[in-house]
PDB file of N, CA and C in Angstrom:
ATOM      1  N   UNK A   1      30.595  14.266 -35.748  1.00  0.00           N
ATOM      2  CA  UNK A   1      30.952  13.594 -34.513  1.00  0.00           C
ATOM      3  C   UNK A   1      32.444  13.277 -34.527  1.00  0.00           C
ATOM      4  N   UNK A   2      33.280  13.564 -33.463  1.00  0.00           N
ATOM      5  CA  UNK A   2      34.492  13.425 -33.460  1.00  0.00           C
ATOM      6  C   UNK A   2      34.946  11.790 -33.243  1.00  0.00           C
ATOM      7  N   UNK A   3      36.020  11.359 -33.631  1.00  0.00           N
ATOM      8  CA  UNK A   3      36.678   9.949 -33.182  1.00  0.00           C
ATOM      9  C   UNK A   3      36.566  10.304 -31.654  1.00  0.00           C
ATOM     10  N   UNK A   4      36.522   8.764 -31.057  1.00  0.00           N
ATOM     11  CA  UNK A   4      36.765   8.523 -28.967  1.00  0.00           C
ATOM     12  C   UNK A   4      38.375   8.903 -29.578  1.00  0.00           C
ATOM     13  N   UNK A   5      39.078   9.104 -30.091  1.00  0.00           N
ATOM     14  CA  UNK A   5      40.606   9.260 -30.218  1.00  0.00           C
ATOM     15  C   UNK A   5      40.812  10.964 -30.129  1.00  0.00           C
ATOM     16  N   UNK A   6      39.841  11.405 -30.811  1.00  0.00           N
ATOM     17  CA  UNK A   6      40.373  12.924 -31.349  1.00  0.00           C
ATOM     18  C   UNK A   6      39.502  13.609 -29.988  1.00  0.00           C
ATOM     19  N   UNK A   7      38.458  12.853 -29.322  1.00  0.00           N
ATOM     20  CA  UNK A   7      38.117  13.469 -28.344  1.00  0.00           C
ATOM     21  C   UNK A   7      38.763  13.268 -26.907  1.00  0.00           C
ATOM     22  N   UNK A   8      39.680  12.666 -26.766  1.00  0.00           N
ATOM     23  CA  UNK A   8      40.665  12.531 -25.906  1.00  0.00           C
ATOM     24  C   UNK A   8      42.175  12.616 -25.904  1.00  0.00           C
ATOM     25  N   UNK A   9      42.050  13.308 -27.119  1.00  0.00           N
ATOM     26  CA  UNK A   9      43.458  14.162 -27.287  1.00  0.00           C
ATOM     27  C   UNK A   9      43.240  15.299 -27.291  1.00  0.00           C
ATOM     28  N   UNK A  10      42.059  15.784 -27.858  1.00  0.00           N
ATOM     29  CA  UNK A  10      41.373  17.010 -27.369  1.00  0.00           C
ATOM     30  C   UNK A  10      41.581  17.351 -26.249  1.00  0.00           C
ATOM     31  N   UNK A  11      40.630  16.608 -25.303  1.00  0.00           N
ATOM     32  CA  UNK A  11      40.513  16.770 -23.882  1.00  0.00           C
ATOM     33  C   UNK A  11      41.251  17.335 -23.165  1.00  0.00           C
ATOM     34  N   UNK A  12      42.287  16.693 -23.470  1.00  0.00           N
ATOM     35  CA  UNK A  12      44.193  16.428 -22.808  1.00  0.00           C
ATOM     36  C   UNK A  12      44.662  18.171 -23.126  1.00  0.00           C
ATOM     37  N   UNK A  13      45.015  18.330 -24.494  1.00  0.00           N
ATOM     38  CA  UNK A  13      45.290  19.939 -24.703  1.00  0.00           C
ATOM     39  C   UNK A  13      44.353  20.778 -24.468  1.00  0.00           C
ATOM     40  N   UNK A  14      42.860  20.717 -24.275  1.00  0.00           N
ATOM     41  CA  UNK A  14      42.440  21.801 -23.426  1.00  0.00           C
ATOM     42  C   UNK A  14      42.007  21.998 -22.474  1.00  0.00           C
ATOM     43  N   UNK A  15      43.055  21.262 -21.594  1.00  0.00           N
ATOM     44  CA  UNK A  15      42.548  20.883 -20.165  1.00  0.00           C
ATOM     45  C   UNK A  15      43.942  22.107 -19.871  1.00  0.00           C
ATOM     46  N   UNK A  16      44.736  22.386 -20.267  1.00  0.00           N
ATOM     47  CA  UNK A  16      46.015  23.653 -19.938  1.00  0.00           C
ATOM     48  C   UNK A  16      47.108  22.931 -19.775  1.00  0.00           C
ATOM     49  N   UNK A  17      47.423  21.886 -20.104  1.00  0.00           N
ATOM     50  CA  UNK A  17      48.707  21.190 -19.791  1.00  0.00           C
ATOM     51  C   UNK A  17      49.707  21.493 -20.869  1.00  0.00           C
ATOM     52  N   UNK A  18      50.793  21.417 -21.177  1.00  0.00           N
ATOM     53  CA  UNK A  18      51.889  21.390 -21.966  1.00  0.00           C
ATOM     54  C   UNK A  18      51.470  20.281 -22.788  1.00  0.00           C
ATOM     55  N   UNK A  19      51.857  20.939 -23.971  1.00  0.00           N
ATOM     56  CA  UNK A  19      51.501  19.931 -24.935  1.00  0.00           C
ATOM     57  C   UNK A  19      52.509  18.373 -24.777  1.00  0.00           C
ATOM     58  N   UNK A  20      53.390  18.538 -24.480  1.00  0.00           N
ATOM     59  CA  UNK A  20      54.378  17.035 -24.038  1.00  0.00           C
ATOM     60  C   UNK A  20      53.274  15.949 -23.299  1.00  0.00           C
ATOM     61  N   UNK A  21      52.939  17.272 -22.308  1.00  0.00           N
ATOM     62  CA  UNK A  21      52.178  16.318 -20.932  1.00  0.00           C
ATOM     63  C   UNK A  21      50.888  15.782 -21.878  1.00  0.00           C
ATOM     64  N   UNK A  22      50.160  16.630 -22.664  1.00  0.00           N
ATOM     65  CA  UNK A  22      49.002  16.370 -23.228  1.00  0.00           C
ATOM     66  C   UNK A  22      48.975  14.739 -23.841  1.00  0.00           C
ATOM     67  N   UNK A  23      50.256  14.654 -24.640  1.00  0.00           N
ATOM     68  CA  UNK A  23      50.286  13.559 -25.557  1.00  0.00           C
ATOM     69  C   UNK A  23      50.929  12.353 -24.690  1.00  0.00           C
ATOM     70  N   UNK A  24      51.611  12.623 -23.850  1.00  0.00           N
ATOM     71  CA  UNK A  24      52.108  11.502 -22.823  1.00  0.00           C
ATOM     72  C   UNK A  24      50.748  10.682 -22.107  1.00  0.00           C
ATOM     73  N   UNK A  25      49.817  11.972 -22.073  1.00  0.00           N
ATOM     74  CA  UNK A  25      48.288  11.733 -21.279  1.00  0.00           C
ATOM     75  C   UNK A  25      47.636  10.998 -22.201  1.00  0.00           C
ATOM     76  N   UNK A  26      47.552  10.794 -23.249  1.00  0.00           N
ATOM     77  CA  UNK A  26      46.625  10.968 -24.449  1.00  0.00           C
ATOM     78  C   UNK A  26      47.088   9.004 -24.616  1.00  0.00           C
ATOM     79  N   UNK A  27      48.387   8.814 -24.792  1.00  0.00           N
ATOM     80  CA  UNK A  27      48.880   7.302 -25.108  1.00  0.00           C
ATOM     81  C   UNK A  27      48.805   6.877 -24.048  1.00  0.00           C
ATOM     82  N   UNK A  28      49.074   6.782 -22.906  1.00  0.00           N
ATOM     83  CA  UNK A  28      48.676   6.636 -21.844  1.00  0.00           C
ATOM     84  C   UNK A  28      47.218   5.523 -21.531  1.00  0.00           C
ATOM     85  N   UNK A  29      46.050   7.023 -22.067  1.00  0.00           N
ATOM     86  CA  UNK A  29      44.808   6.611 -21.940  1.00  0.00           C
ATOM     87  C   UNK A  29      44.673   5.932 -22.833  1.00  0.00           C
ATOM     88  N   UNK A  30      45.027   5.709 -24.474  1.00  0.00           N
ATOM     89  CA  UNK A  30      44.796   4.910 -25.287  1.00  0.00           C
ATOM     90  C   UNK A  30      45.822   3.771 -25.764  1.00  0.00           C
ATOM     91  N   UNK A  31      46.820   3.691 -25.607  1.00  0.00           N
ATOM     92  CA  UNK A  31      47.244   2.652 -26.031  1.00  0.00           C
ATOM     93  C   UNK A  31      47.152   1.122 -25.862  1.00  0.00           C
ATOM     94  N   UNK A  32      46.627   0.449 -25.063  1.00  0.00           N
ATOM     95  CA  UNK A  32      45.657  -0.674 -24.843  1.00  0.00           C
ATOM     96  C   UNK A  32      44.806  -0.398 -25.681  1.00  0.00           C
ATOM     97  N   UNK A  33      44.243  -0.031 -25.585  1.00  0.00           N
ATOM     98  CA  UNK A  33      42.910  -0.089 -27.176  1.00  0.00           C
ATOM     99  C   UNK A  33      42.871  -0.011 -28.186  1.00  0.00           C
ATOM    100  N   UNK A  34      44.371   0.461 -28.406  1.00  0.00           N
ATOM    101  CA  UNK A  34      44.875   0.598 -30.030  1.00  0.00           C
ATOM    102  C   UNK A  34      45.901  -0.791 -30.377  1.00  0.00           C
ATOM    103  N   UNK A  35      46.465  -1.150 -29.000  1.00  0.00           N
ATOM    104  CA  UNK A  35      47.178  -2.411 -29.277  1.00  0.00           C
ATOM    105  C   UNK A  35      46.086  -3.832 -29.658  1.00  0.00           C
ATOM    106  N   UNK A  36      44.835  -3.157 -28.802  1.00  0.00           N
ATOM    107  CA  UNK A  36      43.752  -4.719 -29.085  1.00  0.00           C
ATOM    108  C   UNK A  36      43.090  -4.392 -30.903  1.00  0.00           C
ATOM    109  N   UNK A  37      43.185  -3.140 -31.083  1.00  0.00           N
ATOM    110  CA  UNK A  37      42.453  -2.988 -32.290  1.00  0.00           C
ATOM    111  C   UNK A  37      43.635  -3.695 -33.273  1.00  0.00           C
ATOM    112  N   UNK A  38      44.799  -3.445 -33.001  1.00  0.00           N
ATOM    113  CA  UNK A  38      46.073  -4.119 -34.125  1.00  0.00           C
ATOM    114  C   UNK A  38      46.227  -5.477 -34.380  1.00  0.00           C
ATOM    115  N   UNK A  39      46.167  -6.225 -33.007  1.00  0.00           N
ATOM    116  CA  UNK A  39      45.986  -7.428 -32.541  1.00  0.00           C
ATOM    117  C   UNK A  39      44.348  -8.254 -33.011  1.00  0.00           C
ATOM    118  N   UNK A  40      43.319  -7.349 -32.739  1.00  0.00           N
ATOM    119  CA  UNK A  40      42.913  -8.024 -33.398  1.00  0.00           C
ATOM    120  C   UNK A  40      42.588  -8.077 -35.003  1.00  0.00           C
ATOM    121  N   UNK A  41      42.690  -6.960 -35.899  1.00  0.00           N
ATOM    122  CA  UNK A  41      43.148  -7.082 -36.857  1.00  0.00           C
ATOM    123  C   UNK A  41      43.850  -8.093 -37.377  1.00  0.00           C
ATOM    124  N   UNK A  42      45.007  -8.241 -37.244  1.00  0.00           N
ATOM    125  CA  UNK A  42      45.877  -9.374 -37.503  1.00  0.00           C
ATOM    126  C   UNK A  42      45.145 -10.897 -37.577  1.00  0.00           C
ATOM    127  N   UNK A  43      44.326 -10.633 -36.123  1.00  0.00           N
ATOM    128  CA  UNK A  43      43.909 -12.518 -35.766  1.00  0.00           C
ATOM    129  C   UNK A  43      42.840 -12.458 -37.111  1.00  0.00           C
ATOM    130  N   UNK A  44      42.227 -11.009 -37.226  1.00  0.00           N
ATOM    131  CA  UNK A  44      41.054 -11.606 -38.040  1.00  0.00           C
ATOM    132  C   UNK A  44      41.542 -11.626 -39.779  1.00  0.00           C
ATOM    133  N   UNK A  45      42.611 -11.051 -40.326  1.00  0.00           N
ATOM    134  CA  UNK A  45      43.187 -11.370 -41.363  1.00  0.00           C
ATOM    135  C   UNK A  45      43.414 -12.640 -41.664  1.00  0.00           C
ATOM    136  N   UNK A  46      44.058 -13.614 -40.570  1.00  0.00           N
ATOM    137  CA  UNK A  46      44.426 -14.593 -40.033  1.00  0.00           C
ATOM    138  C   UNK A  46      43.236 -15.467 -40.649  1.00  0.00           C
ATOM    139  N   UNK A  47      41.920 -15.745 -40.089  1.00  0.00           N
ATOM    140  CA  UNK A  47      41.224 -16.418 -39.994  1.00  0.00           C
ATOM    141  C   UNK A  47      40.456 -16.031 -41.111  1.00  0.00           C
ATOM    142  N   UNK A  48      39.933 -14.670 -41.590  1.00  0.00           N
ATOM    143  CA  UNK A  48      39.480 -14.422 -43.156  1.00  0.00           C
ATOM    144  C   UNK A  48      39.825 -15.102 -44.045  1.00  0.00           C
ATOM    145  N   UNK A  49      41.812 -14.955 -44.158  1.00  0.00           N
ATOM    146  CA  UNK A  49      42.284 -15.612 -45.171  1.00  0.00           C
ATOM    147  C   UNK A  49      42.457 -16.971 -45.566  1.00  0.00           C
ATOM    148  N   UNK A  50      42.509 -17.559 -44.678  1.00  0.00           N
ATOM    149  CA  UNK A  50      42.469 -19.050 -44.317  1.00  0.00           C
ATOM    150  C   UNK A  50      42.493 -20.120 -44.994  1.00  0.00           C
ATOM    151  N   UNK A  51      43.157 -21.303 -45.376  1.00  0.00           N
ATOM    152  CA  UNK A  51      43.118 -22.001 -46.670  1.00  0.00           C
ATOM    153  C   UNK A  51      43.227 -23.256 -46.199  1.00  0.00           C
ATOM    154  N   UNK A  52      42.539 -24.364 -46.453  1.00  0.00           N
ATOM    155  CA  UNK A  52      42.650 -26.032 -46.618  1.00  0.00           C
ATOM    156  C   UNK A  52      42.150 -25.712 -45.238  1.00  0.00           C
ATOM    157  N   UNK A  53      42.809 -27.015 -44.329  1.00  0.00           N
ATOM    158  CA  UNK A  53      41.964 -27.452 -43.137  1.00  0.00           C
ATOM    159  C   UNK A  53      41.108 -26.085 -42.370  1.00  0.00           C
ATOM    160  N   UNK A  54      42.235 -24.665 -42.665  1.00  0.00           N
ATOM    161  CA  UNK A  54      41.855 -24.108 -41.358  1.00  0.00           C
ATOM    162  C   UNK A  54      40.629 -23.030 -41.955  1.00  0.00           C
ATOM    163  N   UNK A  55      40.403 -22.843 -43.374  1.00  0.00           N
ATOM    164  CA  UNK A  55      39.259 -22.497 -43.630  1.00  0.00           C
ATOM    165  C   UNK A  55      37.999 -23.071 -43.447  1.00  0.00           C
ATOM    166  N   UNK A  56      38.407 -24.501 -43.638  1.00  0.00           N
ATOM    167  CA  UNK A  56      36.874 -25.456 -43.416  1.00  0.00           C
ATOM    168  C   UNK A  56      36.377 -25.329 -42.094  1.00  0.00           C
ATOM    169  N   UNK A  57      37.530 -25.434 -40.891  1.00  0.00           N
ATOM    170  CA  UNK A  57      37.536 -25.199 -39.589  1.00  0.00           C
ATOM    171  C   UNK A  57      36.661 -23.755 -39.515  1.00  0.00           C
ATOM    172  N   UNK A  58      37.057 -22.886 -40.031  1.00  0.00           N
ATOM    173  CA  UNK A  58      36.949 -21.567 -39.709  1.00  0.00           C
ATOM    174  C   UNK A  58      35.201 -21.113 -40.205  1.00  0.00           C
ATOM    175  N   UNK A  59      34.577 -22.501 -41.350  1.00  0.00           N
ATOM    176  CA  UNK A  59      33.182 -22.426 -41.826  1.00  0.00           C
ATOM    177  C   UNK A  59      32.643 -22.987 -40.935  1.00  0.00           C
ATOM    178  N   UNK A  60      32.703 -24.017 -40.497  1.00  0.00           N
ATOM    179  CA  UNK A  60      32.143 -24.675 -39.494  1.00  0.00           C
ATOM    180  C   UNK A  60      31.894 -24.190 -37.987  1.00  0.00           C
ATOM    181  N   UNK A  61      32.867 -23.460 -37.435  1.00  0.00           N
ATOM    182  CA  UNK A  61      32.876 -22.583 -36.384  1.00  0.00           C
ATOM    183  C   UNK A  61      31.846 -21.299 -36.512  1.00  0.00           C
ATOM    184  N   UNK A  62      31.903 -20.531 -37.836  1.00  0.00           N
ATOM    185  CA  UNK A  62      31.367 -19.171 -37.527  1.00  0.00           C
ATOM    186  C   UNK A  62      29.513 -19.635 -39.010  1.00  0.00           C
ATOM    187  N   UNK A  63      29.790 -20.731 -38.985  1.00  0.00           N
ATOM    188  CA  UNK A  63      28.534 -20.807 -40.254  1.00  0.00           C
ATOM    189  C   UNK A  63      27.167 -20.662 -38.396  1.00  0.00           C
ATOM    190  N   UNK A  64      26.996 -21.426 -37.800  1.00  0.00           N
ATOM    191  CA  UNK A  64      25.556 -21.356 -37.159  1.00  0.00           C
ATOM    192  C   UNK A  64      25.311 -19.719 -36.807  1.00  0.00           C
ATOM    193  N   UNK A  65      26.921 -18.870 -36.237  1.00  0.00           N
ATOM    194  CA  UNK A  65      26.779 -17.438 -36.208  1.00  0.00           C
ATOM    195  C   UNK A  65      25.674 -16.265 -36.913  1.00  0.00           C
ATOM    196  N   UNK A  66      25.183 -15.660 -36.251  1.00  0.00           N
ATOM    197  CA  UNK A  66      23.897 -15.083 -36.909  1.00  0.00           C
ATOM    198  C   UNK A  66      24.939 -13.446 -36.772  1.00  0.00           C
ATOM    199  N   UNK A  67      24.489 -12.830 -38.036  1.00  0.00           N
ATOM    200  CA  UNK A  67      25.020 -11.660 -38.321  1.00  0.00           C
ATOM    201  C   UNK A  67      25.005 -10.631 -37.321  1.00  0.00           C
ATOM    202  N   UNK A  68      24.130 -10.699 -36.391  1.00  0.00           N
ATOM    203  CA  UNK A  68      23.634  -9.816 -35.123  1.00  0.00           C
ATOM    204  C   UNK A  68      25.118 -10.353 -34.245  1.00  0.00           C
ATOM    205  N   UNK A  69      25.379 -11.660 -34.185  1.00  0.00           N
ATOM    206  CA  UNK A  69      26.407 -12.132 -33.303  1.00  0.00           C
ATOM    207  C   UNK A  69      27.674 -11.427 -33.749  1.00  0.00           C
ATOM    208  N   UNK A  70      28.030 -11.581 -34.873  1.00  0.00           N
ATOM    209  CA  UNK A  70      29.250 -11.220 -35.228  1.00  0.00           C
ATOM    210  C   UNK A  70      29.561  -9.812 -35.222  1.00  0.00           C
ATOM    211  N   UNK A  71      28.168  -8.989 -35.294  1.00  0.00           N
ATOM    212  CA  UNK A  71      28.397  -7.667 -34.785  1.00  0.00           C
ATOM    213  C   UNK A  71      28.711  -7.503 -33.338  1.00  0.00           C
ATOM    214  N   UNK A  72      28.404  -8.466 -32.513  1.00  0.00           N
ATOM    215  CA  UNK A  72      28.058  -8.459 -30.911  1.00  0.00           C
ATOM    216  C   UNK A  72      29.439  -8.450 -30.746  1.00  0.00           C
ATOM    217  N   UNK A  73      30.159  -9.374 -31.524  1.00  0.00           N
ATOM    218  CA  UNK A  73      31.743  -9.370 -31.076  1.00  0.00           C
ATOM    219  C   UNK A  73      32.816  -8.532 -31.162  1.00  0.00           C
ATOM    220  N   UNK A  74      32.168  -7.478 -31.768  1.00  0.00           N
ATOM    221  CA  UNK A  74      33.214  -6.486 -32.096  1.00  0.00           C
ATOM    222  C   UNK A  74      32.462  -4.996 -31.534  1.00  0.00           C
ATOM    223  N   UNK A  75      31.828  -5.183 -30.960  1.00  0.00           N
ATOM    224  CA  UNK A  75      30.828  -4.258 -30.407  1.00  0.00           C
ATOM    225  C   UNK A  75      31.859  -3.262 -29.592  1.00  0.00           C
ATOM    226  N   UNK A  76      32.949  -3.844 -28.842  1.00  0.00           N
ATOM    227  CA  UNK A  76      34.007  -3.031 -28.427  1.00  0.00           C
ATOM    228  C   UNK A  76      34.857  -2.190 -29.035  1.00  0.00           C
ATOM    229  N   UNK A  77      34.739  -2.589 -30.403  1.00  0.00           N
ATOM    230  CA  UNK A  77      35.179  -1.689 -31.323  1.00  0.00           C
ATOM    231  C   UNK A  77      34.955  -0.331 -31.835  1.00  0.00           C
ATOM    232  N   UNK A  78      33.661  -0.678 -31.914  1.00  0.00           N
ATOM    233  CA  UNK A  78      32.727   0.387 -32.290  1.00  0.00           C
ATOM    234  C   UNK A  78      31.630   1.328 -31.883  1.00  0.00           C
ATOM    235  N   UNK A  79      31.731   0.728 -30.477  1.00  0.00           N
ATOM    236  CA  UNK A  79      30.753   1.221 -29.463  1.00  0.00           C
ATOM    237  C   UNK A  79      31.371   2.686 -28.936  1.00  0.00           C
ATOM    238  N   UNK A  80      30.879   3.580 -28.266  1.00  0.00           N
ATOM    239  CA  UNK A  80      32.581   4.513 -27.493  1.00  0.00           C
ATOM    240  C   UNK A  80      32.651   3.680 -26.846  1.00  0.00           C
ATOM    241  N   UNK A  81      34.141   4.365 -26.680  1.00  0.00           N
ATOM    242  CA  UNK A  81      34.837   3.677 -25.364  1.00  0.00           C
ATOM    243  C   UNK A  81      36.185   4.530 -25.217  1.00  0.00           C
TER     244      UNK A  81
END
């Protein structure tokens, strides 16, 4: 199964366009989704790593969370799209 990435850069070059146009097309369609995947990366390094107040904070917030949930939240991630 291909990446939603490699199948829409695909798309783009064999649709007959110039390869310039292809990749102009290609960031275009993806770059919002690669900026939220970076972004959220970061926040969740952020909050993984976490030490003194803002770890305890950070147990208390995600401890009632049921493992089904925390998949639910990233479901945009990993879902296509």
């Amino acid at each position: 199964m291909l990446s939603v990435d490699a199948e829409s850069l695909a798309s783009h070059i064999s649709g007959g366009e110039d390869m310039e146009a292809a990749f102009v097309a290609y960031q275009n369609e993806r770059y919002l989704r690669t900026g939220r995947v970076q972004l959220t990366a970061r926040m969740y390094g952020e909050v993984y790593h976490a030490h003194g107040v803002a770890r305890e904070l950070r147990n208390q917030m995600l401890m009632p969370r049921s493992k089904a949930q925390g998949y639910e939240s990233l479901a945009w991630l990993y879902d296509a799209a």
